[in-house]
C-alpha atoms as a PDB file:
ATOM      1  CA  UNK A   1      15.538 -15.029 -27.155  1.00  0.00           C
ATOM      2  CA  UNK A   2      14.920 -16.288 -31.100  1.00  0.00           C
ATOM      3  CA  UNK A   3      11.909 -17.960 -30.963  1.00  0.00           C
ATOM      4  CA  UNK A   4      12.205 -21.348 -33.249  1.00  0.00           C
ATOM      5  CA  UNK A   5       9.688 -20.240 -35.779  1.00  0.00           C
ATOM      6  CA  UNK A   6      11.409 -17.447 -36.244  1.00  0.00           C
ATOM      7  CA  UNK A   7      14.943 -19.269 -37.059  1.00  0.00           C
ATOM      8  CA  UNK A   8      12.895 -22.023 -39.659  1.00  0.00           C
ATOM      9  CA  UNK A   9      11.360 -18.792 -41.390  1.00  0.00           C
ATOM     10  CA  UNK A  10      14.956 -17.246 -41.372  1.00  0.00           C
ATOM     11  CA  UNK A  11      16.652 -20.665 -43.194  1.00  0.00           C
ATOM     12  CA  UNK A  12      13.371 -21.619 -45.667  1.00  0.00           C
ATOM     13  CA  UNK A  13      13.960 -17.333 -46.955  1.00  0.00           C
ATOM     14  CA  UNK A  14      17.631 -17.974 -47.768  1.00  0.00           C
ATOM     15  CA  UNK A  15      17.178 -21.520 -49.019  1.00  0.00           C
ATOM     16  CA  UNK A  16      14.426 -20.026 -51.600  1.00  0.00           C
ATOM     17  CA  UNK A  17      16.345 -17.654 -52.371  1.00  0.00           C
ATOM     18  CA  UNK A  18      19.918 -19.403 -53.279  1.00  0.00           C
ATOM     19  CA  UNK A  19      17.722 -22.351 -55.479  1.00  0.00           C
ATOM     20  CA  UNK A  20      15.613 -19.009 -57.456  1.00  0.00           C
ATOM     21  CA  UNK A  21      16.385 -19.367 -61.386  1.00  0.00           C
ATOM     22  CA  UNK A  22      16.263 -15.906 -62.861  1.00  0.00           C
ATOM     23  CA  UNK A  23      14.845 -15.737 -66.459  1.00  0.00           C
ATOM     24  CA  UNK A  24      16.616 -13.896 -68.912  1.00  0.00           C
ATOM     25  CA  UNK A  25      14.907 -11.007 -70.445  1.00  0.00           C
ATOM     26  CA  UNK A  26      13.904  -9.975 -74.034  1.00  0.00           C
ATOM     27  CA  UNK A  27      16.989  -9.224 -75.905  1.00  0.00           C
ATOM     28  CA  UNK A  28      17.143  -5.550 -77.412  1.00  0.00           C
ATOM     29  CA  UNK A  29      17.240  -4.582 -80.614  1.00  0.00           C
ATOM     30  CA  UNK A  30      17.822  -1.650 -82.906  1.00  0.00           C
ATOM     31  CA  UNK A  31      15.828  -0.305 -85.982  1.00  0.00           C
ATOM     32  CA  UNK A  32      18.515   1.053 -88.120  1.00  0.00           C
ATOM     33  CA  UNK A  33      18.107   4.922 -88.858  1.00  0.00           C
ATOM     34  CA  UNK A  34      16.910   5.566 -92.621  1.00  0.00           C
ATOM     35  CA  UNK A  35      19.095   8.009 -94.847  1.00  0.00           C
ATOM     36  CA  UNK A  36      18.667  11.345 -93.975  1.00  0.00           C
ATOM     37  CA  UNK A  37      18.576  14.098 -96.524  1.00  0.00           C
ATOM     38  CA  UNK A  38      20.199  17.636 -95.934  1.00  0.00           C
ATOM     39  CA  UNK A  39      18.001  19.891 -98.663  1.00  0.00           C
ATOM     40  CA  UNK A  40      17.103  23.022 -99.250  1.00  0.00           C
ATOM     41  CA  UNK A  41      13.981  24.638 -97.623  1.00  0.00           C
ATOM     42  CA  UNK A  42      11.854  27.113 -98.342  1.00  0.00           C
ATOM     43  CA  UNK A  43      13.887  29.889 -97.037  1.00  0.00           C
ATOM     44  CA  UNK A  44      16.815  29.065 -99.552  1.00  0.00           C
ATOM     45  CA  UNK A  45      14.677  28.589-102.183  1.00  0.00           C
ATOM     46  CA  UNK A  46      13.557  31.743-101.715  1.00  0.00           C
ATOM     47  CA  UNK A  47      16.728  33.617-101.170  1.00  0.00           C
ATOM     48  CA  UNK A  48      17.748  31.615-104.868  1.00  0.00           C
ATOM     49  CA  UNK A  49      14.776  33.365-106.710  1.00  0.00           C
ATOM     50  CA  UNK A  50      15.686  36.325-105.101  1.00  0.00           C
ATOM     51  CA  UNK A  51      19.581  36.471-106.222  1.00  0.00           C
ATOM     52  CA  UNK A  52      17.998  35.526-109.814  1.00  0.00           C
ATOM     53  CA  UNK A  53      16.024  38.832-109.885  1.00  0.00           C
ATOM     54  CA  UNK A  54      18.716  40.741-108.654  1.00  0.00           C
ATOM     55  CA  UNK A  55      21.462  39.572-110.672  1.00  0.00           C
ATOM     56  CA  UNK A  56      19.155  40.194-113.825  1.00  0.00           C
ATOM     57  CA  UNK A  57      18.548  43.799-112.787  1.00  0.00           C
ATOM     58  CA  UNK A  58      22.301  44.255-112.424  1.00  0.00           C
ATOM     59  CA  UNK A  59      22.987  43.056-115.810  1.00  0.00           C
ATOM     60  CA  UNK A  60      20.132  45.146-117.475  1.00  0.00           C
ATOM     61  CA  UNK A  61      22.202  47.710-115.183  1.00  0.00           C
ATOM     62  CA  UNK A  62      25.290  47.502-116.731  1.00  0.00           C
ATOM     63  CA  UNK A  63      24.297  47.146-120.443  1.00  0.00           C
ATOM     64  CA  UNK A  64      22.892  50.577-119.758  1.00  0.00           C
ATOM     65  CA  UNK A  65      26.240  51.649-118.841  1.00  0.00           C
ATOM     66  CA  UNK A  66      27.982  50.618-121.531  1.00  0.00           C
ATOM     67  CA  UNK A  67      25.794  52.247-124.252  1.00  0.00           C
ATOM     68  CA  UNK A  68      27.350  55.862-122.945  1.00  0.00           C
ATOM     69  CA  UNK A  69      30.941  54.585-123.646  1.00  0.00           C
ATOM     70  CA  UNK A  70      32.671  53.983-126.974  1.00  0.00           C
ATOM     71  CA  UNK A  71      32.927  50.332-128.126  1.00  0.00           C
ATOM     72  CA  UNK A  72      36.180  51.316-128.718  1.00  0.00           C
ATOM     73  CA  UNK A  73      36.917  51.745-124.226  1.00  0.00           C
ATOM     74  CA  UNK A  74      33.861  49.272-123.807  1.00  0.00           C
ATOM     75  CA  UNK A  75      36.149  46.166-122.599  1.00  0.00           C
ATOM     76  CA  UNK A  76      35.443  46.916-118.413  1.00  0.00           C
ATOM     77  CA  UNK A  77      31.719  47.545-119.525  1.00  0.00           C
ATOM     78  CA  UNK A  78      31.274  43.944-121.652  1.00  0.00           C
ATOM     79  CA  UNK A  79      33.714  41.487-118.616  1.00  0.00           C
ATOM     80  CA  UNK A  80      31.158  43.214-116.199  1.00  0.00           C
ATOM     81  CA  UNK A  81      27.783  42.458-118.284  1.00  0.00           C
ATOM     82  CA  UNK A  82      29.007  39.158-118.652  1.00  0.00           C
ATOM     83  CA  UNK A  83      29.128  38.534-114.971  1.00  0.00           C
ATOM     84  CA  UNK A  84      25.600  39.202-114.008  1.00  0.00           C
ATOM     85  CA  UNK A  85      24.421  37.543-116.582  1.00  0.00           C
ATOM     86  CA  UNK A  86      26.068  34.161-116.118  1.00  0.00           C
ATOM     87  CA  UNK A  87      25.288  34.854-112.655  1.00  0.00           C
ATOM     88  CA  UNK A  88      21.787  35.215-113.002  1.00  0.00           C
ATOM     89  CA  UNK A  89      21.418  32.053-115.126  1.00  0.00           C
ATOM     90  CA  UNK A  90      23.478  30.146-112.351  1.00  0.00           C
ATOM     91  CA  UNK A  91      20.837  31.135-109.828  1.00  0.00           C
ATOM     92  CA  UNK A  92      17.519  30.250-112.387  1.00  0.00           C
ATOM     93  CA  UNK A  93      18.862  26.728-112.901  1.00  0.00           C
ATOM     94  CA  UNK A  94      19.314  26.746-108.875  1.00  0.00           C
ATOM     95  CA  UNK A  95      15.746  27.884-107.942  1.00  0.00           C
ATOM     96  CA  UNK A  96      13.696  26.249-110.297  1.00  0.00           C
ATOM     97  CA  UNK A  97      15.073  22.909-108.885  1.00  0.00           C
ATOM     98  CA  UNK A  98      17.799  21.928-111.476  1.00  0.00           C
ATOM     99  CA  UNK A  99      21.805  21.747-111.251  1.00  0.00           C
ATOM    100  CA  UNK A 100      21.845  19.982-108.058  1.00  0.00           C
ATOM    101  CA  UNK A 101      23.076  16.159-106.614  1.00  0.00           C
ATOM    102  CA  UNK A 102      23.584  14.635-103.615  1.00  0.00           C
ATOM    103  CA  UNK A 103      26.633  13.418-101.711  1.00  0.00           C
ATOM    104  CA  UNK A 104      26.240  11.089 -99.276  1.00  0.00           C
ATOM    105  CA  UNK A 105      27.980   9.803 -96.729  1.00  0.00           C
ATOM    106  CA  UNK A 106      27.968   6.781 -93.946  1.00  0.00           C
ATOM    107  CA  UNK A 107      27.746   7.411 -90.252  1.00  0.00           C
ATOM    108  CA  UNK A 108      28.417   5.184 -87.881  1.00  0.00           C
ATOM    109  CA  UNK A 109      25.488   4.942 -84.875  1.00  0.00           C
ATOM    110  CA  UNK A 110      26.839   3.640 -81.439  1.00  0.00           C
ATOM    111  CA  UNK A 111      24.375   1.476 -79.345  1.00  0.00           C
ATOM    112  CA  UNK A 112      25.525   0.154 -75.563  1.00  0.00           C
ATOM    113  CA  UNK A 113      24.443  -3.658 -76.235  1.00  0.00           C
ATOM    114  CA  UNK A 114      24.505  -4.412 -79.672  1.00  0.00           C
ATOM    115  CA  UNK A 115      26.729  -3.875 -82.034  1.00  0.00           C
ATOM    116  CA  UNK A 116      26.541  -0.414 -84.055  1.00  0.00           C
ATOM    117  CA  UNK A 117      24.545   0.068 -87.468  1.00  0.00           C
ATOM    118  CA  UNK A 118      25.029   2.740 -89.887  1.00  0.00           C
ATOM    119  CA  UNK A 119      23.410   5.501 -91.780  1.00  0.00           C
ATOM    120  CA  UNK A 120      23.721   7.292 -94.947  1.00  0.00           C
ATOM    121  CA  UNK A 121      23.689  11.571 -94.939  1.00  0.00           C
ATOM    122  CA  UNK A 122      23.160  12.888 -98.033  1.00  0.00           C
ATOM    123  CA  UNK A 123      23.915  16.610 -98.882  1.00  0.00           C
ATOM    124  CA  UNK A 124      22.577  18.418-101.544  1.00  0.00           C
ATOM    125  CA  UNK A 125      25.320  20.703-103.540  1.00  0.00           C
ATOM    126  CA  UNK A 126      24.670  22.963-106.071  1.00  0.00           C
ATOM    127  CA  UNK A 127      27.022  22.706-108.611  1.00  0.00           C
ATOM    128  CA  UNK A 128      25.601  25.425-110.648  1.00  0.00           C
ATOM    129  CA  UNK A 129      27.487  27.297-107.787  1.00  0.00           C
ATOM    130  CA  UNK A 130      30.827  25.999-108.979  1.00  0.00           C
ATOM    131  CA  UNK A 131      29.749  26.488-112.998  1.00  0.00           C
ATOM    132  CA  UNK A 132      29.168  29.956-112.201  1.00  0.00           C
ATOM    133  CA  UNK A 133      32.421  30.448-110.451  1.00  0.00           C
ATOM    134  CA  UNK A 134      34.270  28.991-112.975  1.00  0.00           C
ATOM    135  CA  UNK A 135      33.116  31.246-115.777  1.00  0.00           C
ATOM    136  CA  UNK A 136      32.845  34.659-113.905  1.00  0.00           C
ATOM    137  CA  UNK A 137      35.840  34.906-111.481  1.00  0.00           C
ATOM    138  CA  UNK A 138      38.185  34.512-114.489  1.00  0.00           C
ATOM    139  CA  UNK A 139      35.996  37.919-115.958  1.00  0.00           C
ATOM    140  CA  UNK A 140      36.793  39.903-112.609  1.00  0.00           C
ATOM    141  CA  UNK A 141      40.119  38.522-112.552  1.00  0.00           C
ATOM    142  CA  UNK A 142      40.443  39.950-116.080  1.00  0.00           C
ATOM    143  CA  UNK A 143      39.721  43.504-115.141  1.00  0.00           C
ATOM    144  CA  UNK A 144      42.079  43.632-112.130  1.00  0.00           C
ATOM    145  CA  UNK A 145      44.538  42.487-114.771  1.00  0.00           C
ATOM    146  CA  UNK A 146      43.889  45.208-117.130  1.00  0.00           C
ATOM    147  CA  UNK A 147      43.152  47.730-114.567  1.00  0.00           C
ATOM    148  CA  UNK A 148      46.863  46.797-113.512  1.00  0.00           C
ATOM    149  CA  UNK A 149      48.520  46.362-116.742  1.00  0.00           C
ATOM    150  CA  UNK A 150      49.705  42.813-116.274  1.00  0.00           C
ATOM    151  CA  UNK A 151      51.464  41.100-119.194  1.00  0.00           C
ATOM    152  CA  UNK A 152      49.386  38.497-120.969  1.00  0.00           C
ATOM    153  CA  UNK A 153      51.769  35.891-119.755  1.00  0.00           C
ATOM    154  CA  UNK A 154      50.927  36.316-115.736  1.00  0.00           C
ATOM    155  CA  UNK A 155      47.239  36.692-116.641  1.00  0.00           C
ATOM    156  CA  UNK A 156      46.735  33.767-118.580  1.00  0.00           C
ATOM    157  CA  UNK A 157      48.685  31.938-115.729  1.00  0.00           C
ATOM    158  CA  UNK A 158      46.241  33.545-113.246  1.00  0.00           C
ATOM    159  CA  UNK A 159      43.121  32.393-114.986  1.00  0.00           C
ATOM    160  CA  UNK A 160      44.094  29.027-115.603  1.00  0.00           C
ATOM    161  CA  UNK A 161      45.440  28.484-111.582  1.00  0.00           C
ATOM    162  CA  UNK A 162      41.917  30.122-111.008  1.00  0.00           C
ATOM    163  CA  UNK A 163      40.333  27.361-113.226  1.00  0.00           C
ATOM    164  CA  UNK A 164      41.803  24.775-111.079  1.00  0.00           C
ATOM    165  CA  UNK A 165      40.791  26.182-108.130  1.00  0.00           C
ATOM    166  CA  UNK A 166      37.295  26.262-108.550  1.00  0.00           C
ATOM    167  CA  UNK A 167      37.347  22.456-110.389  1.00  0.00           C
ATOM    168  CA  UNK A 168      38.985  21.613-107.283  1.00  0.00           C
ATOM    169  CA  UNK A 169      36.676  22.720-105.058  1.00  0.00           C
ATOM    170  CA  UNK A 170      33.713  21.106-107.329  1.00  0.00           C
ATOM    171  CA  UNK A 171      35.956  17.752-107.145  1.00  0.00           C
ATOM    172  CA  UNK A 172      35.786  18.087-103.235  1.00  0.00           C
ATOM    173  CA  UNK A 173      32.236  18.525-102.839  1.00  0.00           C
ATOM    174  CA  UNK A 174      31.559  15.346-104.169  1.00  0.00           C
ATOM    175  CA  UNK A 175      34.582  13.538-102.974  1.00  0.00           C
ATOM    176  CA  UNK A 176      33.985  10.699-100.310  1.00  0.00           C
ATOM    177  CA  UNK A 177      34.155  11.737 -97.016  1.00  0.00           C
ATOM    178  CA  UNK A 178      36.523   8.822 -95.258  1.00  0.00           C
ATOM    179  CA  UNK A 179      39.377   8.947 -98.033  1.00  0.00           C
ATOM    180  CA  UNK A 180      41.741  11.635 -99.195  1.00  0.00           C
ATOM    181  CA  UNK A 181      39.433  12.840-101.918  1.00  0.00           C
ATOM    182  CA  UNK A 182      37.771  15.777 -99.863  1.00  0.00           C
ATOM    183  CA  UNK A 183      40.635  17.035 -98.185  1.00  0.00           C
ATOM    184  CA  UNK A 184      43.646  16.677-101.048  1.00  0.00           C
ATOM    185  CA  UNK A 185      41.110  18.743-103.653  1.00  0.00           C
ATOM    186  CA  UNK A 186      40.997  20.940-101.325  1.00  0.00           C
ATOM    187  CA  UNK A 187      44.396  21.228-100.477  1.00  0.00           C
ATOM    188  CA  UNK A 188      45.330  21.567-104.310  1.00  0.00           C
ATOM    189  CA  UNK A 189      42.393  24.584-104.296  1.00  0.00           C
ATOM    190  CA  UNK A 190      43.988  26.347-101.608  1.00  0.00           C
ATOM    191  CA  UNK A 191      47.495  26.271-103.270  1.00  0.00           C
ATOM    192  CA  UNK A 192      45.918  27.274-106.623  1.00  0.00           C
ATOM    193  CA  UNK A 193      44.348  30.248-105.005  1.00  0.00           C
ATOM    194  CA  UNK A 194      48.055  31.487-103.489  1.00  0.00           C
ATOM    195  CA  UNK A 195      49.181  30.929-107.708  1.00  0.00           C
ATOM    196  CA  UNK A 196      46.303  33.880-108.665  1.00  0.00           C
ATOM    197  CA  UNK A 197      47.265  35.630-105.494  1.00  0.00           C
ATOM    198  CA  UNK A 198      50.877  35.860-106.932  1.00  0.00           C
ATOM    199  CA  UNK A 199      50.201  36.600-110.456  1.00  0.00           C
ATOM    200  CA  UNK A 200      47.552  39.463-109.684  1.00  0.00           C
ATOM    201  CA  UNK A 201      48.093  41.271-106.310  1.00  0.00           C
ATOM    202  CA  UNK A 202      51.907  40.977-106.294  1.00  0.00           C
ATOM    203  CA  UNK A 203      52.492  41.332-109.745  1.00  0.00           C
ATOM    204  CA  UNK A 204      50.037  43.495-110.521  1.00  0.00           C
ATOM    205  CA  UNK A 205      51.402  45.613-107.671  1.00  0.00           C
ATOM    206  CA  UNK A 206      54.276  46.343-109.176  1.00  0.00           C
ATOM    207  CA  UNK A 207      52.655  46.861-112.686  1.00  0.00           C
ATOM    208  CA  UNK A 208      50.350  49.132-111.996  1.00  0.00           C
ATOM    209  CA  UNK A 209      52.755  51.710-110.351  1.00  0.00           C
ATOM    210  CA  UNK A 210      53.388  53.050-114.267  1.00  0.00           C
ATOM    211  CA  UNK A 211      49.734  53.919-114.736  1.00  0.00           C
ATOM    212  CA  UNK A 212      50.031  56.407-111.649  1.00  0.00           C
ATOM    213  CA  UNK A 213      48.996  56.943-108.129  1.00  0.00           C
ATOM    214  CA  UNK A 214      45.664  56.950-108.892  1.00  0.00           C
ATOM    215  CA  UNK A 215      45.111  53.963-110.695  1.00  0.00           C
ATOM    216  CA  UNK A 216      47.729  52.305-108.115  1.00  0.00           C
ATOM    217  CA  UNK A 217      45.305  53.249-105.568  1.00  0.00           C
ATOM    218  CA  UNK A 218      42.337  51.852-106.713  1.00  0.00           C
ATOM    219  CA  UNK A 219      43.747  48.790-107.794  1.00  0.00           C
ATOM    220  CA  UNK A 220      45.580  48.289-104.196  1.00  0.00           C
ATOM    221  CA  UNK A 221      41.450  49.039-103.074  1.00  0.00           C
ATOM    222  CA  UNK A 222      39.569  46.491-105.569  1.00  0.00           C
ATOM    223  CA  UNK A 223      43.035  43.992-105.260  1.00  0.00           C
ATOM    224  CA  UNK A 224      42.191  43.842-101.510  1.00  0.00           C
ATOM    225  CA  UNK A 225      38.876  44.201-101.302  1.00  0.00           C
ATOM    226  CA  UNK A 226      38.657  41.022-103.895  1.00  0.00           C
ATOM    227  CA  UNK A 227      41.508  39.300-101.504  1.00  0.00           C
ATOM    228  CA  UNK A 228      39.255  39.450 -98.296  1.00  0.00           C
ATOM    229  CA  UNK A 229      36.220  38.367-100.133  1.00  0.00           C
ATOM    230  CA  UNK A 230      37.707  35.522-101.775  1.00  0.00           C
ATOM    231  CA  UNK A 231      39.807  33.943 -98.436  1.00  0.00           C
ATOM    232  CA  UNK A 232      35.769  33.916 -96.505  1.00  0.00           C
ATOM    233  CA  UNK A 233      35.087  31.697 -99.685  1.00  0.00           C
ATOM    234  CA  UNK A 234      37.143  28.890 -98.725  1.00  0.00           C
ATOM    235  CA  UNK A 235      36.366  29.034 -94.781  1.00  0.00           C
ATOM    236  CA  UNK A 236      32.788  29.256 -95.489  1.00  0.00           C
ATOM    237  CA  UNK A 237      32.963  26.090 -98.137  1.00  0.00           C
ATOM    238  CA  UNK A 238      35.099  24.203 -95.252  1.00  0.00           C
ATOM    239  CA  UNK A 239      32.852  24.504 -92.928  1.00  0.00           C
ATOM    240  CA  UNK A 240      29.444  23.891 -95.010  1.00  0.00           C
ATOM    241  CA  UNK A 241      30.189  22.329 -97.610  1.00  0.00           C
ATOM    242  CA  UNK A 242      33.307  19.617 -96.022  1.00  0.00           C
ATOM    243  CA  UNK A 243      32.248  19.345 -92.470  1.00  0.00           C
ATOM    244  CA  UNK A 244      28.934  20.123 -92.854  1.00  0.00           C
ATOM    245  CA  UNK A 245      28.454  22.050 -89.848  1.00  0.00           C
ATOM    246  CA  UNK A 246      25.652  24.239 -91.348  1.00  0.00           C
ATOM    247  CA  UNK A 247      22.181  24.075 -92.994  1.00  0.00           C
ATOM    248  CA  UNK A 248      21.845  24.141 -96.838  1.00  0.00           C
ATOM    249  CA  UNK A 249      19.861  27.660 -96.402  1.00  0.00           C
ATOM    250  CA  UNK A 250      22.184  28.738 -94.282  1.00  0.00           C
ATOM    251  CA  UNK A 251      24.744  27.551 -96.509  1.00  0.00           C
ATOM    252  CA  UNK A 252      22.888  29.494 -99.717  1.00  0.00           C
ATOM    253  CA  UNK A 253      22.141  32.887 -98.039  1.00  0.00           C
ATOM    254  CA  UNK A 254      26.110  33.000 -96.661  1.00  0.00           C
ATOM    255  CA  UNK A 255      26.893  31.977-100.503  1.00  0.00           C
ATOM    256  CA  UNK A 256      24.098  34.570-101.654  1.00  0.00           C
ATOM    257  CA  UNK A 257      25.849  37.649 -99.713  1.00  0.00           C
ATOM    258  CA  UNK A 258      29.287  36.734-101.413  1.00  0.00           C
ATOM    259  CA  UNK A 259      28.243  36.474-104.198  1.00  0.00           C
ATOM    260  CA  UNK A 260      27.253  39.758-104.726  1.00  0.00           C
ATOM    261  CA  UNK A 261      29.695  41.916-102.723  1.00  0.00           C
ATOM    262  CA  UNK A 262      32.190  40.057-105.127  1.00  0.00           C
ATOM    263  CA  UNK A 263      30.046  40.384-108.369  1.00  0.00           C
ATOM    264  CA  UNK A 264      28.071  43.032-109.295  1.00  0.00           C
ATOM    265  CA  UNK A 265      29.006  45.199-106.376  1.00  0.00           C
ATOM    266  CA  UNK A 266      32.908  45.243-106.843  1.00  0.00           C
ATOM    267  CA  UNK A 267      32.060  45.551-110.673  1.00  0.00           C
ATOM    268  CA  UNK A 268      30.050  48.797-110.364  1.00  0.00           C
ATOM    269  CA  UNK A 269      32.566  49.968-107.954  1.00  0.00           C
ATOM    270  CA  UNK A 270      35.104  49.142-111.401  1.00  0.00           C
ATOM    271  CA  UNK A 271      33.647  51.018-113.794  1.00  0.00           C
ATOM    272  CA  UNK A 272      32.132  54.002-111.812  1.00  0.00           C
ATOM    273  CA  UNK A 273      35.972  54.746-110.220  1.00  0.00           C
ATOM    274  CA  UNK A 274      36.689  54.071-114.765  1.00  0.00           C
ATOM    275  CA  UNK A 275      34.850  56.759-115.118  1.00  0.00           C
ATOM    276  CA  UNK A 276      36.245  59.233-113.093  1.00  0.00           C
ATOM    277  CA  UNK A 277      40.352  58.308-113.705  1.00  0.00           C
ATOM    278  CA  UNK A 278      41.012  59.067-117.566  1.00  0.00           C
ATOM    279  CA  UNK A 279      44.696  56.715-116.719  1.00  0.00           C
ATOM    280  CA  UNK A 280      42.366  53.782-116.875  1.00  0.00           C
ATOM    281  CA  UNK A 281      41.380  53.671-120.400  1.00  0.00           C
ATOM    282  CA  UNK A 282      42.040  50.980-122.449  1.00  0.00           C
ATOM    283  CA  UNK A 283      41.908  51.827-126.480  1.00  0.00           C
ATOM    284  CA  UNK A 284      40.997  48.291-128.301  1.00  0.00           C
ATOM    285  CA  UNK A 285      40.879  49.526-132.089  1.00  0.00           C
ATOM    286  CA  UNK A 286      40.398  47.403-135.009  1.00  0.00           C
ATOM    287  CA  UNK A 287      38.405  44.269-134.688  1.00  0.00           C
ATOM    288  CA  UNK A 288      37.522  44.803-131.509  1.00  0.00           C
ATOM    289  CA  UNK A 289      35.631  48.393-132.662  1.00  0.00           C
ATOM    290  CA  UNK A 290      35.541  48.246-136.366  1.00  0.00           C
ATOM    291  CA  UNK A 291      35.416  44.269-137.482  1.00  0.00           C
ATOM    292  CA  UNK A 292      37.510  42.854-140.038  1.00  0.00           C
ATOM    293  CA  UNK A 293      38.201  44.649-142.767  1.00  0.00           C
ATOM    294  CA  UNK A 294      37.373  44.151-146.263  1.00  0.00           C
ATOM    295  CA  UNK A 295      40.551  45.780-147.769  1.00  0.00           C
ATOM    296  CA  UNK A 296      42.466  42.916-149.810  1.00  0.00           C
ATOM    297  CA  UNK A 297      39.532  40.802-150.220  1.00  0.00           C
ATOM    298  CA  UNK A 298      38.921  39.031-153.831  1.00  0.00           C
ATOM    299  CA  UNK A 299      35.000  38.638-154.531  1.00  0.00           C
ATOM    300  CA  UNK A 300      34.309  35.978-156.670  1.00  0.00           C
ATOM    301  CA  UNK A 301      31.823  37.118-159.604  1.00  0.00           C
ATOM    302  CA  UNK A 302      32.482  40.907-159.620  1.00  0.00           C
ATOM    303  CA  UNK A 303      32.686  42.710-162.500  1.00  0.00           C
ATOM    304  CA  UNK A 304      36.447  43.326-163.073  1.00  0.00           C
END
């Protein structure tokens, strides 16, 4: 039997517990995130000071070069020079902390109970990186060209779809993330790249077969090697650069290795297979060699 104690206890329990008021508790809140900065560190600052030095030796490198050649067969020997050099002044303004900005974007942070807040990323680009591009692909370009004989027509059309393609990609890097900007510049970069692909690797294919099997074989090597070089350059920028998926050191050392197996390295390749096929000479007399001449001239105040 239930004693009657025990059924009062039972009844005053669940009568205290139906008439309880619970008090609400603190409500939560959230410190929005400050804006977070994606910069170089010390190991791509490093590896920047490093592609500086190099690049300088490679110029000094090729000047040498070109002293054993006539300036009349010096053309290969001057584009290549040129490369380096513009190269290595890319990288100076890089490492000693100039020709950079940031592009930032807004991301969205989810919370359970309150509503979301939002954060800015900002990404530092180098766009050095794209002023160098723009002046020394058009010099390599320019030597597969000659190399292959192409008509002045397809390789003016090949360095000004180049042009574009590099712009575009500069456009992209600081577009805004959430609108068409990014992804249309680089849209227009891709399709400018399949223009230079056109005017120098199929063209030029069929050019070059009157200079003879030689030369066709070694521009079929440096066309292709060039191809495969330049089609990592996109991927890599996609996925760095756009989606940011990547470090900004990683992003400069991938950048760093590119740059010179597509520089200096397919350059000296250039001139030291020049060297050894006679079929690849290229005779630029007059001006070029010898300056203007003075034949014809009237000096004013000589004795007649």
């Amino acid at each position: 039997m239930i004693h009657p104690d025990q059924v009062a206890e039972m009844l005053y329990s669940r009568t205290a517990t139906s008439t309880h008021t619970h008090t609400p508790g603190p409500i939560p809140t959230v410190i929005p995130s400050p804006t977070h900065y994606q910069t170089a560190g010390e190991t791509g600052h490093r590896t920047l000071w490093v592609l500086f030095a190099g690049m300088s030796l490679f110029s000094a490198a090729f000047a040498l070069l070109s002293w054993r050649v006539p300036v009349s067969r010096r053309i290969y020997h001057v584009t290549s020079t040129l490369v380096p050099i513009i190269s290595a002044l890319a990288y100076f303004a890089m490492a000693s902390g100039q020709a950079s900005a940031f592009n930032c974007e807004t991301v969205r942070d989810s919370h359970k109970h309150v509503p979301d807040t939002f954060h800015d990323v900002c990404r530092q680009v180098y766009w050095a990186r794209y002023v160098n591009w723009a002046l020394t692909t058009p010099l390599v370009l320019l030597n597969l060209c000659l190399l292959a004989g192409i008509d002045g027509a397809h390789t003016l059309m090949a360095l000004l779809a180049n042009l574009i393609m590099i712009l575009s990609g500069l456009f992209a890097a600081f577009g805004a993330e959430r609108t068409a900007q990014k992804w249309g510049w680089f849209t227009i970069a891709c399709l400018s790249y399949l223009f230079v692909i056109w005017h120098v690797g199929l063209h030029g294919t069929r050019m070059v077969k009157a200079k003879g099997a030689r030369v066709s074989r070694l521009f079929a090597t440096l066309a292709s090697y060039t191809l495969i070089l330049w089609t990592i350059y996109p991927i890599v920028w996609a996925i760095t650069t756009l989606a940011r998926r990547t470090s900004v050191d990683t992003e400069i050392l991938i950048y760093a290795v590119l740059d010179v197996l597509s520089q200096p390295v397919l350059l000296l390749w250039l001139l030291v297979s020049h060297r050894a096929i006679a079929e690849t000479n290229i005779e630029l007399p007059g001006y070029w060699s010898q300056g203007l001449s003075s034949e014809g001239r009237i000096r004013i105040g000589d004795d007649e």
